[in-house]
C-alpha atoms as a PDB file:
ATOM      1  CA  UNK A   1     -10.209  -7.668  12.192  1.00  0.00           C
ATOM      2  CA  UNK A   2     -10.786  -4.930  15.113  1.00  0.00           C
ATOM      3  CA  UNK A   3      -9.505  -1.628  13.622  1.00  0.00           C
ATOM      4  CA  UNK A   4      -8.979   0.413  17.663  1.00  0.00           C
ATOM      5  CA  UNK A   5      -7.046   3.866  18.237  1.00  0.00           C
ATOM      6  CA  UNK A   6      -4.065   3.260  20.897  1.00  0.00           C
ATOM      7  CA  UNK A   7      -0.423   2.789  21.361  1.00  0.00           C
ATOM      8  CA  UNK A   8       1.913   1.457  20.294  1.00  0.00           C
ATOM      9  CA  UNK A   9       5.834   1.221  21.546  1.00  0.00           C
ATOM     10  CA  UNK A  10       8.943  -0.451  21.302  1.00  0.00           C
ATOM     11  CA  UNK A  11      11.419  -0.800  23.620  1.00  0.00           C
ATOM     12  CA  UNK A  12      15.143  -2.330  22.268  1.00  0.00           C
ATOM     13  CA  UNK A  13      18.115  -3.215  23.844  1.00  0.00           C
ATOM     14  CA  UNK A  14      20.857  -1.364  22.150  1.00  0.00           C
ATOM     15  CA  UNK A  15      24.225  -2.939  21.438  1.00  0.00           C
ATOM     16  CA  UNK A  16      23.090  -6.571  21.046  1.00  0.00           C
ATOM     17  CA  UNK A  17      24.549  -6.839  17.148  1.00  0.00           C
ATOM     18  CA  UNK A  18      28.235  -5.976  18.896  1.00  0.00           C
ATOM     19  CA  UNK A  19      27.297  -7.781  22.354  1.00  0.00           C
ATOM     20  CA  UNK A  20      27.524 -11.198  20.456  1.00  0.00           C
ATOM     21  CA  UNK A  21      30.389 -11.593  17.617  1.00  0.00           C
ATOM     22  CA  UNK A  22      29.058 -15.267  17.714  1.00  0.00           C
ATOM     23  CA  UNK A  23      29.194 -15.234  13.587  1.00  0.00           C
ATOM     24  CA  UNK A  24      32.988 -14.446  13.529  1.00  0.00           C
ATOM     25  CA  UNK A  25      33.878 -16.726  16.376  1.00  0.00           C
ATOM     26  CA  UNK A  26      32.226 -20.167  14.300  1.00  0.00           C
ATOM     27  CA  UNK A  27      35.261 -18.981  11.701  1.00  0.00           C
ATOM     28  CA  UNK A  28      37.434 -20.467  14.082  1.00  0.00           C
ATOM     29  CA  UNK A  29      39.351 -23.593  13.357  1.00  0.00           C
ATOM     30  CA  UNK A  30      38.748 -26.537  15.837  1.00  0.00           C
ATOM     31  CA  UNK A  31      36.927 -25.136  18.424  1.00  0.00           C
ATOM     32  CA  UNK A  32      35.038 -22.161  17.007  1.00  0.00           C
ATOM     33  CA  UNK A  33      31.848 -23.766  17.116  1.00  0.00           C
ATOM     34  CA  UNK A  34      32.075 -24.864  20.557  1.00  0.00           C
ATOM     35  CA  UNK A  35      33.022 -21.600  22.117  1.00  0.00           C
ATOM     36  CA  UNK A  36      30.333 -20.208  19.641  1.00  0.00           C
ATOM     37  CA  UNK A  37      27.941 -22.351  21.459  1.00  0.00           C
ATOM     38  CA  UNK A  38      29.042 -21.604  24.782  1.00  0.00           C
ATOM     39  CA  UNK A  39      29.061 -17.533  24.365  1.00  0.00           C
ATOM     40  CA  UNK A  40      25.481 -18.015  22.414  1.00  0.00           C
ATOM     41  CA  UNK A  41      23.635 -19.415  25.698  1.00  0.00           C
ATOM     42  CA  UNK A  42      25.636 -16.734  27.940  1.00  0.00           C
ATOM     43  CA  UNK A  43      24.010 -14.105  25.555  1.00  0.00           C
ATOM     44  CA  UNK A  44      20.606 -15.710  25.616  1.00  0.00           C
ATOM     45  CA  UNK A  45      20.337 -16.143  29.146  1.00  0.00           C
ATOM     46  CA  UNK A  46      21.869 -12.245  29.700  1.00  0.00           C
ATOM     47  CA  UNK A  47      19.490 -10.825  26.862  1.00  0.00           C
ATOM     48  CA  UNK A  48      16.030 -12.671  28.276  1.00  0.00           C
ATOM     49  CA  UNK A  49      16.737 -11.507  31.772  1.00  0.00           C
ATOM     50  CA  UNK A  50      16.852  -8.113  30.684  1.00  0.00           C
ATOM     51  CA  UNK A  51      13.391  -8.320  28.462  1.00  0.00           C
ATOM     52  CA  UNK A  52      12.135 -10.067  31.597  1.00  0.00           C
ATOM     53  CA  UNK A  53      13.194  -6.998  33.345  1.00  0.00           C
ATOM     54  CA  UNK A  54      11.548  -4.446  30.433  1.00  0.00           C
ATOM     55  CA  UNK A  55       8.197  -6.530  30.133  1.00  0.00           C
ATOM     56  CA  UNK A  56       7.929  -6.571  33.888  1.00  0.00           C
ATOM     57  CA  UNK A  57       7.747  -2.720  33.765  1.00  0.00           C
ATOM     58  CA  UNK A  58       5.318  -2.599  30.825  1.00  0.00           C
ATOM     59  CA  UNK A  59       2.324  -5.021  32.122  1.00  0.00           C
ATOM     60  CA  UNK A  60       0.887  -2.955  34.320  1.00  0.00           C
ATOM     61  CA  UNK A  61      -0.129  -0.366  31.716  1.00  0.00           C
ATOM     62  CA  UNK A  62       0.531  -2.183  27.930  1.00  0.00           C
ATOM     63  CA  UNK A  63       0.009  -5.117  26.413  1.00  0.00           C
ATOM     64  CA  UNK A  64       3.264  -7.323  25.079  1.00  0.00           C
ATOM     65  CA  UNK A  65       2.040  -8.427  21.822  1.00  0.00           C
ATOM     66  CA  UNK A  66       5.502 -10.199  20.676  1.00  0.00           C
ATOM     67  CA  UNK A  67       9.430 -10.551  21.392  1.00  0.00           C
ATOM     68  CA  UNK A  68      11.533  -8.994  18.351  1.00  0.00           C
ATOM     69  CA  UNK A  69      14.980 -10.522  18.834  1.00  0.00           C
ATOM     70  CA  UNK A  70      16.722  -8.303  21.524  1.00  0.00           C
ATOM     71  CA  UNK A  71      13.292  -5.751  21.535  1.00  0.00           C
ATOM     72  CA  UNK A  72       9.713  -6.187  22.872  1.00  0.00           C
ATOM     73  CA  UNK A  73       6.900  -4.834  21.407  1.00  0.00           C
ATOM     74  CA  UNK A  74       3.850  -3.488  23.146  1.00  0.00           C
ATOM     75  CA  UNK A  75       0.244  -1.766  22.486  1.00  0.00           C
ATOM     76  CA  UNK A  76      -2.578  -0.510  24.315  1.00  0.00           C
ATOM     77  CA  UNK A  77      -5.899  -0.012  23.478  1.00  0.00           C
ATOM     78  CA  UNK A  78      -7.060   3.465  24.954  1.00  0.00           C
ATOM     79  CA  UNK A  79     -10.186   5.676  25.705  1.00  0.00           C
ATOM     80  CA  UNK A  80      -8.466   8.302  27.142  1.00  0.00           C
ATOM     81  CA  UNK A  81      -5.503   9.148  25.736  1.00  0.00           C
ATOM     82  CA  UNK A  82      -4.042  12.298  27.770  1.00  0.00           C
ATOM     83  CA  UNK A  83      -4.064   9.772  30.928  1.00  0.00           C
ATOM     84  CA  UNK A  84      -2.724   7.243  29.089  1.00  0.00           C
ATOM     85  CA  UNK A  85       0.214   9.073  27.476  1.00  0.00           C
ATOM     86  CA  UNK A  86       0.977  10.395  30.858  1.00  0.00           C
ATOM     87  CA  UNK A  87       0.722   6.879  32.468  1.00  0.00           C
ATOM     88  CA  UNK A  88       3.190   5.503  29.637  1.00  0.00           C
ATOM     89  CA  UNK A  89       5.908   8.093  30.127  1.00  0.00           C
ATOM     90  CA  UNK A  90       5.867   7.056  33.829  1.00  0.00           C
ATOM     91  CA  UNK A  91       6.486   3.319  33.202  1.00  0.00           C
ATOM     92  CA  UNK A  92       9.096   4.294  30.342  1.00  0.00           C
ATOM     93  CA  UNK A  93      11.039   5.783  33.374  1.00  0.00           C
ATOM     94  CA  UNK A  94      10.137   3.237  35.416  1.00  0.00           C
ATOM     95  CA  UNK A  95      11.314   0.410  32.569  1.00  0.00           C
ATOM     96  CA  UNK A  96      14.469   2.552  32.169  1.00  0.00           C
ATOM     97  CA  UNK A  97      15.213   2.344  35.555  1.00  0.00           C
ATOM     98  CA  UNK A  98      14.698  -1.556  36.373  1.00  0.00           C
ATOM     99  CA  UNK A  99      16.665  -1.850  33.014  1.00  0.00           C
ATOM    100  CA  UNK A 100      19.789  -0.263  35.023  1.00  0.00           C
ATOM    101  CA  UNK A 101      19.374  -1.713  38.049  1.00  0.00           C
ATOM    102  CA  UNK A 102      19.041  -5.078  36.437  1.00  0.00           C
ATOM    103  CA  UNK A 103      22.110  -4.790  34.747  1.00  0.00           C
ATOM    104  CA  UNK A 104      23.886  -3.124  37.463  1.00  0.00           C
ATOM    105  CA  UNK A 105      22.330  -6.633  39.628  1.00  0.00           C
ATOM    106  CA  UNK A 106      24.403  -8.636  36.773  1.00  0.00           C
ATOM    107  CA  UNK A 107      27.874  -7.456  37.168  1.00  0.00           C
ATOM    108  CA  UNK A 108      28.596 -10.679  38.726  1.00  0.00           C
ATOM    109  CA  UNK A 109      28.711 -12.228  34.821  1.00  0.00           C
ATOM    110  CA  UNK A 110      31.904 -10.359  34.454  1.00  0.00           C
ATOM    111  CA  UNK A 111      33.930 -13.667  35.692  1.00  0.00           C
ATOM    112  CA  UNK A 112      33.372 -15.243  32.890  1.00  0.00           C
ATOM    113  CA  UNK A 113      35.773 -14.449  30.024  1.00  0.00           C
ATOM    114  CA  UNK A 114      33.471 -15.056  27.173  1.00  0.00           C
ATOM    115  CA  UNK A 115      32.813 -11.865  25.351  1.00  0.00           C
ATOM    116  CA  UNK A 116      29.188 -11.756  26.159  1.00  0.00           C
ATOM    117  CA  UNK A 117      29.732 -11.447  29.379  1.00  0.00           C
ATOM    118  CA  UNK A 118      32.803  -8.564  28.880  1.00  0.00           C
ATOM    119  CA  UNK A 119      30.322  -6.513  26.766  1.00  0.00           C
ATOM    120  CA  UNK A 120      27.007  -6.760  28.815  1.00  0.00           C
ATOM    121  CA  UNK A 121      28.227  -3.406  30.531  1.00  0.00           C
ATOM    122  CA  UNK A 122      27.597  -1.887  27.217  1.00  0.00           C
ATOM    123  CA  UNK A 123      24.343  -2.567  26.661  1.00  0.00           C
ATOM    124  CA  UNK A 124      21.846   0.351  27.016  1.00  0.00           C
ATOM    125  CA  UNK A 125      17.420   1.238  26.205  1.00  0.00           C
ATOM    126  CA  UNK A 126      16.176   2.692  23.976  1.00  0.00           C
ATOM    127  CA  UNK A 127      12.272   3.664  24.274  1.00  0.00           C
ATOM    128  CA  UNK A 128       9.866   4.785  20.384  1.00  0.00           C
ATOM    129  CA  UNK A 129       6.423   5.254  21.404  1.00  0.00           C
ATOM    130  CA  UNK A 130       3.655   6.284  19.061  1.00  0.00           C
ATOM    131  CA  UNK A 131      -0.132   7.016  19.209  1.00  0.00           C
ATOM    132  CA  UNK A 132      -2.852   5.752  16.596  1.00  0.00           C
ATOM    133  CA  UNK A 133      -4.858   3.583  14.352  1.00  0.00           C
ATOM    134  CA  UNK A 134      -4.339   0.001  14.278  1.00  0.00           C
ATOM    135  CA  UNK A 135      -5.905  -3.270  12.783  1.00  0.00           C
ATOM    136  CA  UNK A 136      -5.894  -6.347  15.775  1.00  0.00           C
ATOM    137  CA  UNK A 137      -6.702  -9.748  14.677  1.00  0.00           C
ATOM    138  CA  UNK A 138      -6.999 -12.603  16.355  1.00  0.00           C
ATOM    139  CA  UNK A 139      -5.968 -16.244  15.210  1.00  0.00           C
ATOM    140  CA  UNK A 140      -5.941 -19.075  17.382  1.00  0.00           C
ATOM    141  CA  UNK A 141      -4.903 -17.412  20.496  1.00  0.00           C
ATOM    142  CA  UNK A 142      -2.536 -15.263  18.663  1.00  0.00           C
ATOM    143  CA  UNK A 143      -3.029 -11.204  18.687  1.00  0.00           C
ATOM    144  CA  UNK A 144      -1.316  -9.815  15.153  1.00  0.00           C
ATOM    145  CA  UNK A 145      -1.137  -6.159  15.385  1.00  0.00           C
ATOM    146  CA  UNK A 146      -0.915  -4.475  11.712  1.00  0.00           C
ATOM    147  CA  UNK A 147      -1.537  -1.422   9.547  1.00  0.00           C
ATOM    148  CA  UNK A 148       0.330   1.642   8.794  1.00  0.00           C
ATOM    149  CA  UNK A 149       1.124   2.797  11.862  1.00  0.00           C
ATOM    150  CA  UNK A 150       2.820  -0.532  12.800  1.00  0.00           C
ATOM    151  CA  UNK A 151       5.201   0.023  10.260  1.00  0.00           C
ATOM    152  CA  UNK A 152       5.759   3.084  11.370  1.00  0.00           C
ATOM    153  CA  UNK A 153       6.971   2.606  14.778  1.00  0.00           C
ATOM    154  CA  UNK A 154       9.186  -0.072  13.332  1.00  0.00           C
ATOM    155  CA  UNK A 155      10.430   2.185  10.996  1.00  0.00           C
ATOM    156  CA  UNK A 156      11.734   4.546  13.999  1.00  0.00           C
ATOM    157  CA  UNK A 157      14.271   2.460  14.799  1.00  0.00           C
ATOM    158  CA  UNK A 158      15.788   2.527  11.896  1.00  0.00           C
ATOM    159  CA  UNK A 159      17.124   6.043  12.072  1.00  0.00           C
ATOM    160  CA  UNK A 160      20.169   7.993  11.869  1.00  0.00           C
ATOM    161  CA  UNK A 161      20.332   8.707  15.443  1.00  0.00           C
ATOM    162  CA  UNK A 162      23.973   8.251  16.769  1.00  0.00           C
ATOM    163  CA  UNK A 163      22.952   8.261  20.429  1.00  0.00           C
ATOM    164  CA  UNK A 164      22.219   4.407  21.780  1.00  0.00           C
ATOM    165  CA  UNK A 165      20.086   5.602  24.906  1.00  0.00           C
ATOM    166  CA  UNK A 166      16.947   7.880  23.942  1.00  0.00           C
ATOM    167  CA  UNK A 167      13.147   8.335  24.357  1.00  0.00           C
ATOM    168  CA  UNK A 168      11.679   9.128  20.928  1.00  0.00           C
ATOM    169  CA  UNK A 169       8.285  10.415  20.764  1.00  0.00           C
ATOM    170  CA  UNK A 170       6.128  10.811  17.414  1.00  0.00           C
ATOM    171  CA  UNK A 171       3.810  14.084  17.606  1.00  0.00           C
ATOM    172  CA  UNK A 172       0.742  12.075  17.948  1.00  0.00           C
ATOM    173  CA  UNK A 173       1.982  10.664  21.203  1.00  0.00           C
ATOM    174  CA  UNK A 174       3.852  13.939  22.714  1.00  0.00           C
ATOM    175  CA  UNK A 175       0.543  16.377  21.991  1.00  0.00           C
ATOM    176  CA  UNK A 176      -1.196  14.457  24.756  1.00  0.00           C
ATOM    177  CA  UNK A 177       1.625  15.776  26.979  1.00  0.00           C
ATOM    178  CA  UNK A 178       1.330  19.326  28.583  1.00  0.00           C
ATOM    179  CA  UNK A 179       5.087  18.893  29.783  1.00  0.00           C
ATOM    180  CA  UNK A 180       7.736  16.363  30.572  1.00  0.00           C
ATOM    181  CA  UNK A 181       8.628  17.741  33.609  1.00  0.00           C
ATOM    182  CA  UNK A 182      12.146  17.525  33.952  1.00  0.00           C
ATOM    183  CA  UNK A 183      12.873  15.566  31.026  1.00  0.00           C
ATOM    184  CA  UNK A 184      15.206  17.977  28.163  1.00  0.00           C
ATOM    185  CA  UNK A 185      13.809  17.706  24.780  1.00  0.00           C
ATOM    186  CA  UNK A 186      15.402  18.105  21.576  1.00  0.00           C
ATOM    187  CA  UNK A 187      13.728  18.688  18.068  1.00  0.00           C
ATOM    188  CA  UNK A 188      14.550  16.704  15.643  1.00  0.00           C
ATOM    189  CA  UNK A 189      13.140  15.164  12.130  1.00  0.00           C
ATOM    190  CA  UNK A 190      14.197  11.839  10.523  1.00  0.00           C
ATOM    191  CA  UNK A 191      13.288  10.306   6.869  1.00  0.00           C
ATOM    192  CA  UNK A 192      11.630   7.323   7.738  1.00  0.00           C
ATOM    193  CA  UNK A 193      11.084   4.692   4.691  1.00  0.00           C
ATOM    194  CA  UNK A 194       7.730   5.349   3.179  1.00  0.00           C
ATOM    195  CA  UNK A 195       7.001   7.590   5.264  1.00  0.00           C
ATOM    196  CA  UNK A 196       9.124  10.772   4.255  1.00  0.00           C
ATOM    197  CA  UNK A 197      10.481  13.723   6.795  1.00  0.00           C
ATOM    198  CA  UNK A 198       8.716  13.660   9.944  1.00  0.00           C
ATOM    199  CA  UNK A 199       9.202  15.731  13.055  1.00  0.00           C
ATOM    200  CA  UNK A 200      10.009  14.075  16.349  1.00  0.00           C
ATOM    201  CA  UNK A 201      10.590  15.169  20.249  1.00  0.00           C
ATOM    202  CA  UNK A 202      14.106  13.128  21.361  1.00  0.00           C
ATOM    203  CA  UNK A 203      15.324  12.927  24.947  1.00  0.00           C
ATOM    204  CA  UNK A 204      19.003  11.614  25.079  1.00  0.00           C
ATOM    205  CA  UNK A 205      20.169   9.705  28.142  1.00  0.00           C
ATOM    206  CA  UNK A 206      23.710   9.055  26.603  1.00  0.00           C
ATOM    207  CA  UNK A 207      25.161  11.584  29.143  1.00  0.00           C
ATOM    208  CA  UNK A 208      23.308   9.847  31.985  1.00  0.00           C
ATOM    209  CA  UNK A 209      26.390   8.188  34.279  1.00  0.00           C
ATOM    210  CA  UNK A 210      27.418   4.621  34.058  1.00  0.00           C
ATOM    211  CA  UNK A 211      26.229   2.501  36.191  1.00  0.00           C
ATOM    212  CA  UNK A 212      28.049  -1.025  35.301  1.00  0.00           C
ATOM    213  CA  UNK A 213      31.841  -0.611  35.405  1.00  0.00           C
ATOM    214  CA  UNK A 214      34.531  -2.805  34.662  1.00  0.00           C
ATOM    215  CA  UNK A 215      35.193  -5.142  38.444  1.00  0.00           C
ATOM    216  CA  UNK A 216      38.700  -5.731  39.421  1.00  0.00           C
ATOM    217  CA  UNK A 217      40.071  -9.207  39.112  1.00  0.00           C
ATOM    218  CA  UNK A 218      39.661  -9.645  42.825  1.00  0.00           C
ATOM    219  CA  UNK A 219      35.873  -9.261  42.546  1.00  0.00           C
ATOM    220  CA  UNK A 220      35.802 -11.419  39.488  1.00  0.00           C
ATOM    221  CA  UNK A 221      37.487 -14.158  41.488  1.00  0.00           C
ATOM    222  CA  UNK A 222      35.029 -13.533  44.628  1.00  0.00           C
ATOM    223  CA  UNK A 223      31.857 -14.008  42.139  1.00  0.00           C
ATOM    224  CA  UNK A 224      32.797 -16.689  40.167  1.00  0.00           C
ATOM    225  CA  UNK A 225      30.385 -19.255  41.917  1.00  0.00           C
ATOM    226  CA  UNK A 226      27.803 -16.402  41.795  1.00  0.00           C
ATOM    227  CA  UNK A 227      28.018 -16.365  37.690  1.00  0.00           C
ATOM    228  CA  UNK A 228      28.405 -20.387  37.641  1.00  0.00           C
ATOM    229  CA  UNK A 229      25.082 -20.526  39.293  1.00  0.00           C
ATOM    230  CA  UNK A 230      23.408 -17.778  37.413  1.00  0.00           C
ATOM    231  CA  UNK A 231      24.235 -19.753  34.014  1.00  0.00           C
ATOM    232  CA  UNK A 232      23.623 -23.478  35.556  1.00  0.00           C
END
């Protein structure tokens, strides 16, 4: 067990509890658990294109160490941390924008009916990034991260934050930045499980405008073979 100094980030895709009401459709008599099915693998196929999309973003700078459901998790090792932080917030933007475009790319899925497909325009990021120690062990090709400060950036996503689209920074990560050019930053301090009252820097892209918006039924009807292939 390597103990290394790094970081360590999560990046979740908000709205993916009310993007798939697959639970209360099964409830239905008679066919419940077939439409279940067939909104399930609509979701699945919508939610892994989109952590393609985030991962995609991340490799040239962080390591993925695991999928989390609708979030991916990601570390890096680092010697030099001021570059490093700097380097990080670049890809975040850079993540943050492939996420839109990607979803902006699937508007097509808005033929389909299924409710998966109604509510993908809802879907947003949502970025926690934290700097340092951490254990790394290695067991049969698998790298387990662990150690307080894993639970800790876990633990920032469970907070009391309304907004569903935000950057949230730790101290440890944001004193390696000098500025965030023209990024606007909020103070703001959470109580995080185990962990007590702890100060944070917030950046909330909730305001930021839409960019997948509800198609009209003639372009539903003109990219219907479009979403038949993308779910084939």
């Amino acid at each position: 067990m390597d103990k290394v100094n790094g970081f360590l980030l999560i990046a979740d895709i908000s709205g993916f509890t009310e993007f798939i009401k697959i639970h209360n459709m099964r409830k239905k008599p008679i066919v419940g658990n077939k439409l279940a099915s067939y909104w399930e693998s609509h979701a699945e196929i919508i939610i892994k294109d989109l952590l393609e999309t985030i991962i995609t973003s991340f490799e040239p700078i962080m390591k993925l160490n695991k999928i989390e459901g609708d979030a991916a998790f990601f570390y890096l090792q680092s010697s030099k941390p001021k570059d490093d932080a700097l380097n990080i917030l670049s890809f975040m933007k850079l993540a943050n924008d492939n996420f839109k475009d990607k979803l902006s790319k699937l508007q097509f899925v808005q033929s389909c009916p299924c409710d998966p497909c109604q509510q993908a325009r809802n879907l947003s990021l949502k970025i926690v990034v934290h700097h340092g120690d951490f254990h790394i062990t290695k067991i049969r090709g698998f790298t387990e991260l662990s150690g307080e400060n894993i639970i800790l950036i876990h633990r920032l996503l469970k907070n009391s934050i309304k907004s569903n689209e935000y950057w949230l920074f730790t101290k440890q990560f944001s004193k390696f930045l000098e500025k965030f050019h023209d990024y606007e930053i909020e103070k703001i301090s959470q109580k995080l499980e185990n962990f007590g009252k702890i100060e944070l820097d917030f950046i909330n892209f909730n305001e930021t405008k839409e960019t997948y918006v509800e198609r009209s039924l003639f372009s539903k009807v003109i990219n219907f073979p479009k979403m038949l292939i993308y779910y084939k």
